[in-house]
N, C-alpha and C. Protein backbone atom coordinates (compact mmCIF):
# COMPACT_ATOMS: atom_id res chain seq x y z
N UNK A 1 60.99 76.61 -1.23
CA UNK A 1 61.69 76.91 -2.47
C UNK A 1 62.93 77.73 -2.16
N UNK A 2 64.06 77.75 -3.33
CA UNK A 2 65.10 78.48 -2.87
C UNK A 2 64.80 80.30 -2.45
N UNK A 3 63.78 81.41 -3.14
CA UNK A 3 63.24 82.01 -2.97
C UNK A 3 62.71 82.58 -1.51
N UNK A 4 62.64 81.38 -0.57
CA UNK A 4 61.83 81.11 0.57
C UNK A 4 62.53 81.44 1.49
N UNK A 5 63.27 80.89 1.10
CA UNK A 5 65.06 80.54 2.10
C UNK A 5 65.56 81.91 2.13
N UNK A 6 65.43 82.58 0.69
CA UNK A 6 66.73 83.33 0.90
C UNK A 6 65.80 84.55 1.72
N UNK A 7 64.60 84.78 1.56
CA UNK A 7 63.86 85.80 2.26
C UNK A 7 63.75 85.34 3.83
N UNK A 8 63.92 83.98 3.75
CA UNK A 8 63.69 83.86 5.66
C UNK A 8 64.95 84.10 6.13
N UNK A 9 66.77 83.66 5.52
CA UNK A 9 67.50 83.98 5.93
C UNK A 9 68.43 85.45 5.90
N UNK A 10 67.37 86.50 5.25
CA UNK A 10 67.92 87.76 4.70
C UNK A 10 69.20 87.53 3.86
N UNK A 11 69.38 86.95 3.05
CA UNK A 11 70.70 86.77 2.01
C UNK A 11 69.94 87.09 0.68
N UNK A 12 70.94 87.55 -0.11
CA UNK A 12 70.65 87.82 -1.16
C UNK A 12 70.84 86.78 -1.81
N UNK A 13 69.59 86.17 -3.08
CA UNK A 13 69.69 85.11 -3.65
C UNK A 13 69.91 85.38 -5.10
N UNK A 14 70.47 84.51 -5.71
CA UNK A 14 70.66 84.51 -7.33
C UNK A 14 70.17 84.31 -8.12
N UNK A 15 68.83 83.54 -7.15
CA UNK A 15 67.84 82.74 -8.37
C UNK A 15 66.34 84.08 -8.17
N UNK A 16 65.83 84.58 -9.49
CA UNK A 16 64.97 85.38 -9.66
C UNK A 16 63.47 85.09 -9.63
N UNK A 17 63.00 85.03 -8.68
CA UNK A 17 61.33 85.07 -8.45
C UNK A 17 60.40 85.35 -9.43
N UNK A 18 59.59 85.03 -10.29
CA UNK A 18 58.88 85.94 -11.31
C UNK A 18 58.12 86.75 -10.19
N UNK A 19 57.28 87.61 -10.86
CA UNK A 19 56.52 88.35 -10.45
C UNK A 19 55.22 88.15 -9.73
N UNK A 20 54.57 87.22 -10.09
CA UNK A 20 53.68 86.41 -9.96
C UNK A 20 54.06 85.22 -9.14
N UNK A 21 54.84 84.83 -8.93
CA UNK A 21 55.04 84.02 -7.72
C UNK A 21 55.79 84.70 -6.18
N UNK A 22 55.66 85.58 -6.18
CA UNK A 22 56.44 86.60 -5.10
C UNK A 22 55.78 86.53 -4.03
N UNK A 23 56.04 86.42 -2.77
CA UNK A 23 55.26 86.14 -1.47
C UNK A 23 54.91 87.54 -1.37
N UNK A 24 53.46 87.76 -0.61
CA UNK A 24 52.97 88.76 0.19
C UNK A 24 53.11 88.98 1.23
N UNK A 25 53.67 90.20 1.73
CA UNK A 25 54.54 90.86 2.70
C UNK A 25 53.62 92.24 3.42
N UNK A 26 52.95 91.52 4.71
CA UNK A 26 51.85 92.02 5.39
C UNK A 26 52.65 93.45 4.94
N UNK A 27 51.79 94.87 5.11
CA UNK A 27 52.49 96.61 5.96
C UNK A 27 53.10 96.67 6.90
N UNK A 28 52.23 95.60 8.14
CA UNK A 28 52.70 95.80 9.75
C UNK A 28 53.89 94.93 9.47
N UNK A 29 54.49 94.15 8.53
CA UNK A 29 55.69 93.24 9.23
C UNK A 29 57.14 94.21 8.59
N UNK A 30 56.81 95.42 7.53
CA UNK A 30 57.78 95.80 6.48
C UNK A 30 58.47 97.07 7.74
N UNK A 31 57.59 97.63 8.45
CA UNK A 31 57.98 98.99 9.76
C UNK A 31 59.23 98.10 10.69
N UNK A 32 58.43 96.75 11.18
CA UNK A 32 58.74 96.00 12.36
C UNK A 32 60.55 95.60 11.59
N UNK A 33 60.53 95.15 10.53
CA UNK A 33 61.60 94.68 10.31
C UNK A 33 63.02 95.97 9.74
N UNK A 34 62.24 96.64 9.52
CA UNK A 34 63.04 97.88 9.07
C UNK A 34 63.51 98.57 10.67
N UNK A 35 62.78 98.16 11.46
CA UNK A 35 63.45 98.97 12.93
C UNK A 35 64.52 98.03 13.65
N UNK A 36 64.02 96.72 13.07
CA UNK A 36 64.75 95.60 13.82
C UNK A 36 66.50 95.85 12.98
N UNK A 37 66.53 95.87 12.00
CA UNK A 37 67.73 96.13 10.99
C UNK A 37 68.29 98.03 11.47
N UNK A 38 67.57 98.49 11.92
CA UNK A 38 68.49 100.01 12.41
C UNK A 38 68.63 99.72 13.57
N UNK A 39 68.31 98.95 14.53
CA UNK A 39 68.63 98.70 15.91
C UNK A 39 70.50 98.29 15.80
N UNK A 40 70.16 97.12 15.10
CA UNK A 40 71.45 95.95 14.89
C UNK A 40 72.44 97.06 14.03
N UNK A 41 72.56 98.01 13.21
CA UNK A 41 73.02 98.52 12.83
C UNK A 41 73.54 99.31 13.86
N UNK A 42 73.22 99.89 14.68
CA UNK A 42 73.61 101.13 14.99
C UNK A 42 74.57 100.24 16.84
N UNK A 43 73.57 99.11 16.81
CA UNK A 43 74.13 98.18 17.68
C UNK A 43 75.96 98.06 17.69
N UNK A 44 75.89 97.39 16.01
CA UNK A 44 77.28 97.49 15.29
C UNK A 44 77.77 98.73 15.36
N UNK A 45 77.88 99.70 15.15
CA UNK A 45 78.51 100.55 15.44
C UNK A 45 78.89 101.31 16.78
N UNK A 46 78.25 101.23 17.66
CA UNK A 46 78.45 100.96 19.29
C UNK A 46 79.30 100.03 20.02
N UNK A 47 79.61 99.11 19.05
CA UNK A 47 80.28 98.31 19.71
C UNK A 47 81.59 98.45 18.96
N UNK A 48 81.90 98.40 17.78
CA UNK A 48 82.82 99.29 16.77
C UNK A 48 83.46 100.37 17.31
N UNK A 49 82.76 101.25 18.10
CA UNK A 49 83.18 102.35 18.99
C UNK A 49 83.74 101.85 19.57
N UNK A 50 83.37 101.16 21.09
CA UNK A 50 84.01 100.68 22.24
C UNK A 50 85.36 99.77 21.98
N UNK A 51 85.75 99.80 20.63
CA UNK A 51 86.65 99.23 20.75
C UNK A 51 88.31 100.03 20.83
N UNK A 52 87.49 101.09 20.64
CA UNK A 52 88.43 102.48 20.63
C UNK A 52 88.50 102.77 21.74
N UNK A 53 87.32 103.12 22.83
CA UNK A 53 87.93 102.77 24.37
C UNK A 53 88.56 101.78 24.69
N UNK A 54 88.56 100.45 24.43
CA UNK A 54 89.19 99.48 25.70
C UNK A 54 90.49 99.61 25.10
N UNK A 55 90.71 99.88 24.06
CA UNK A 55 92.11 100.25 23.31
C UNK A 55 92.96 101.62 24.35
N UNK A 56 92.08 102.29 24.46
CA UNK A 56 93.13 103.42 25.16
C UNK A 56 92.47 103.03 26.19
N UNK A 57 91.54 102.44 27.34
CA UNK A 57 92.15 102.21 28.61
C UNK A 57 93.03 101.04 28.51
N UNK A 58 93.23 100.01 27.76
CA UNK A 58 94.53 99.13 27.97
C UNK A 58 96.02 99.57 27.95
N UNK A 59 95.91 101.37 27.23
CA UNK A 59 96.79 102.04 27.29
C UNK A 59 97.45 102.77 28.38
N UNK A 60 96.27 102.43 29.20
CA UNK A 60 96.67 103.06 30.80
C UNK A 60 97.82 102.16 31.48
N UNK A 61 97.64 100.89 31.08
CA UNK A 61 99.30 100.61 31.49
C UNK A 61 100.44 100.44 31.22
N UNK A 62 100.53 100.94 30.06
CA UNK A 62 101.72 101.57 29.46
C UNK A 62 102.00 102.82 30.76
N UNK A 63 101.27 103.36 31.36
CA UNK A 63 102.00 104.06 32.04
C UNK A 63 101.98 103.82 33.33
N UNK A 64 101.84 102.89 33.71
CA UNK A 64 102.24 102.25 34.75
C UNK A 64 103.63 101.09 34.48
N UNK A 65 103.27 100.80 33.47
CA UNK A 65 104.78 100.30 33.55
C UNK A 65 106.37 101.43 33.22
N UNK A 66 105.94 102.35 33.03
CA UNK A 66 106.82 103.66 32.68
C UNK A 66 106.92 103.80 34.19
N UNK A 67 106.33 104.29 35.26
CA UNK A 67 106.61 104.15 36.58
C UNK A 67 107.36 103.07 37.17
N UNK A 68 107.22 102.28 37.06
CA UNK A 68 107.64 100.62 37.85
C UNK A 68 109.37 100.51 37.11
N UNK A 69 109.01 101.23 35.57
CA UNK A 69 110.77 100.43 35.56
C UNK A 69 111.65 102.09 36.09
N UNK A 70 110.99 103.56 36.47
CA UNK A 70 111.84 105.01 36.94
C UNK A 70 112.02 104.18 38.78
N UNK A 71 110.79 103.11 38.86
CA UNK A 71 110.97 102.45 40.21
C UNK A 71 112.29 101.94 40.46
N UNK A 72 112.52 101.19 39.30
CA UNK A 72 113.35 99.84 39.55
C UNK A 72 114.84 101.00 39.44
N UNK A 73 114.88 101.48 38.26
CA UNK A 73 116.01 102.29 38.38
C UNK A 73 116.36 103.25 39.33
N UNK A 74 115.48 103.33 40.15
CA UNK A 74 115.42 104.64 41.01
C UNK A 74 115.85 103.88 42.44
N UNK A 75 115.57 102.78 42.63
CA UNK A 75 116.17 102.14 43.38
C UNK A 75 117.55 101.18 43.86
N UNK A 76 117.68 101.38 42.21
CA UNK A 76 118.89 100.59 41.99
C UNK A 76 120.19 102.00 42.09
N UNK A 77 119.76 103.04 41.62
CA UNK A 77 120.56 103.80 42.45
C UNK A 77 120.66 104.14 43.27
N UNK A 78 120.08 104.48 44.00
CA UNK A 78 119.56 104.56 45.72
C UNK A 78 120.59 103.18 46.22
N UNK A 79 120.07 101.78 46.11
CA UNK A 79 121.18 100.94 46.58
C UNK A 79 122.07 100.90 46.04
N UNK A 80 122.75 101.51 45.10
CA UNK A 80 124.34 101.73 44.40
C UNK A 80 124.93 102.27 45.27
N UNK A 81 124.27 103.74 45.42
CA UNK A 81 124.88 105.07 46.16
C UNK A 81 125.18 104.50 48.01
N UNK A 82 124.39 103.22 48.26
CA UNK A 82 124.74 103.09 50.00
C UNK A 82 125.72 102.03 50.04
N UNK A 83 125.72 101.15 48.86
CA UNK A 83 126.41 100.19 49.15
C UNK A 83 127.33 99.81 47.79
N UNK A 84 128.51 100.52 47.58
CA UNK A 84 129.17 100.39 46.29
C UNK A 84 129.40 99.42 45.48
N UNK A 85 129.73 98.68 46.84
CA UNK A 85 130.74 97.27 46.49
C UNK A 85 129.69 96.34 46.02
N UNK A 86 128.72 96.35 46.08
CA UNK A 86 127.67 95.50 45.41
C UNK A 86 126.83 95.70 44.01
N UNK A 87 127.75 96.68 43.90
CA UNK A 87 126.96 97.54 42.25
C UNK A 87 126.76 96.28 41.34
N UNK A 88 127.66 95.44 41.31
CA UNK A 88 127.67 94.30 40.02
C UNK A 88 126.36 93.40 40.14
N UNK A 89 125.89 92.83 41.39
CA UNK A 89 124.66 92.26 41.58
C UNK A 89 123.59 92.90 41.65
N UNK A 90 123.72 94.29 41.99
CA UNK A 90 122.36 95.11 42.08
C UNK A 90 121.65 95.48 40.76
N UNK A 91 123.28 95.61 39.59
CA UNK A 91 122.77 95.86 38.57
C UNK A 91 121.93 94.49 37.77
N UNK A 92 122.40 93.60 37.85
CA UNK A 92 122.09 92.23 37.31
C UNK A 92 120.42 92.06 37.80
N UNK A 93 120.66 92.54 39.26
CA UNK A 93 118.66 92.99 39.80
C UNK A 93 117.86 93.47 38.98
N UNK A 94 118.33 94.72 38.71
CA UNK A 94 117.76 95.88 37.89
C UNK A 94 117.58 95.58 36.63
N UNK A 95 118.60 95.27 35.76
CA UNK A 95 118.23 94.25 34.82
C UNK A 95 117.24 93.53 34.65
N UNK A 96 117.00 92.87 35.36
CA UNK A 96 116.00 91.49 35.84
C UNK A 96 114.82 92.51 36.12
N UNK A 97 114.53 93.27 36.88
CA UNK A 97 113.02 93.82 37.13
C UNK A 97 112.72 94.65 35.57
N UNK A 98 113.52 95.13 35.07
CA UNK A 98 113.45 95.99 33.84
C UNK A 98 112.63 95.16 32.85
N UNK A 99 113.50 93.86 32.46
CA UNK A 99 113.07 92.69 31.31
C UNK A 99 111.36 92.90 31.84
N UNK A 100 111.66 92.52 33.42
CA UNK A 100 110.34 91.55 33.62
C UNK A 100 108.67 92.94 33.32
N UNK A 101 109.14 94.07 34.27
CA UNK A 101 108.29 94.94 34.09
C UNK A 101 108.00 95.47 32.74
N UNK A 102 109.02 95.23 31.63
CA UNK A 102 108.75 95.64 30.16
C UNK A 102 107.87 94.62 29.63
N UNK A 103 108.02 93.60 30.08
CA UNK A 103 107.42 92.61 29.46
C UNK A 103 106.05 92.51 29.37
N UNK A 104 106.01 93.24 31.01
CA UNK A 104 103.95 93.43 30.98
C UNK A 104 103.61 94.65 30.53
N UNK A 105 104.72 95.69 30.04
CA UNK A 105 104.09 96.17 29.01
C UNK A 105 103.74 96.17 27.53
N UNK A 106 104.66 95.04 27.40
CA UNK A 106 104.45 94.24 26.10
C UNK A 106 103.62 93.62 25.35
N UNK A 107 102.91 92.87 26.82
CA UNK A 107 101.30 92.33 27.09
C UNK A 107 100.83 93.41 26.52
N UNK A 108 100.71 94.23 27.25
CA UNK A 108 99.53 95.41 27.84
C UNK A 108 99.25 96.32 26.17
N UNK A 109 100.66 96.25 25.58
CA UNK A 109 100.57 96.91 24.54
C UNK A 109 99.84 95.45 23.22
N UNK A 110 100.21 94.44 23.19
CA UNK A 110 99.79 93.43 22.32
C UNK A 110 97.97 93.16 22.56
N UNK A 111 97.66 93.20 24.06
CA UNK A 111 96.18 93.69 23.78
C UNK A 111 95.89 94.40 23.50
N UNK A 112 96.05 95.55 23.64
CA UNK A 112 95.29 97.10 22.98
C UNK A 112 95.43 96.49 21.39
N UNK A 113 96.60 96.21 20.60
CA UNK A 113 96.34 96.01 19.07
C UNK A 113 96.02 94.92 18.97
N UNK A 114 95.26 93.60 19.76
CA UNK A 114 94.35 93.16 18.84
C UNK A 114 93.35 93.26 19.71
N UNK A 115 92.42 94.23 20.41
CA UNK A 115 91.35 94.74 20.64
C UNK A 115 90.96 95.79 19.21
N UNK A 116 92.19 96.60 18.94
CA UNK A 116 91.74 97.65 18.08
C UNK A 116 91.83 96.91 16.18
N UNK A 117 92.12 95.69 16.17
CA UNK A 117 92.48 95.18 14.76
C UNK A 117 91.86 94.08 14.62
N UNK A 118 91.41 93.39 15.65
CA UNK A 118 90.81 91.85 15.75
C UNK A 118 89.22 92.07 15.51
């Protein structure tokens, strides 16, 4: 019966049971199922948590890419300062590692928000 259903699939049903037709619901099964429902609960919320960690360790490379591009610049002056006459291509380098190293922090930042929103 629809009644049947909605108690085997835990949903709340619309259609009203009389009183007298209501299934009997052993003692020992009302403990067992009430622990099984705070398990899964608290399950959910444990995992609800962890989503707040992998969010800030995915944040850990945000600062690694903050290093890699003081790299790129730090080198691009370094080869400015030895070799002048090449400033125009070195910069066009630097450029180029900048885009590319921002970019994986771009990643890095687009997972953390949909770990923390998804």
């Amino acid at each position: 019966s629809k009644a049947t259903v909605s108690v085997l699939n835990c949903l709340p049903s619309t259609y009203q049971t009389p009183p007298s037709k209501m299934m009997r619901v052993s003692r020992a099964v009302v403990p067992a199922a009430r622990a099984q429902m705070r398990y899964s609960s608290s399950l959910q919320v444990t995992i609800s948590g962890l989503n707040y960690v992998g969010t800030g360790l995915s944040a850990i490379a945000l600062a690694g890419v903050g290093v890699g591009i003081g790299n790129v610049f730090g080198n691009f002056l370094l080869a400015a300062a030895r070799q002048p006459n090449l400033m125009r291509a070195l910069f066009n380098y630097a450029i180029l590692g900048f885009a590319l190293t921002e970019a994986i922090g771009l990643f890095a930042l687009m997972i953390a928000f949909l770990m923390l929103f998804a």
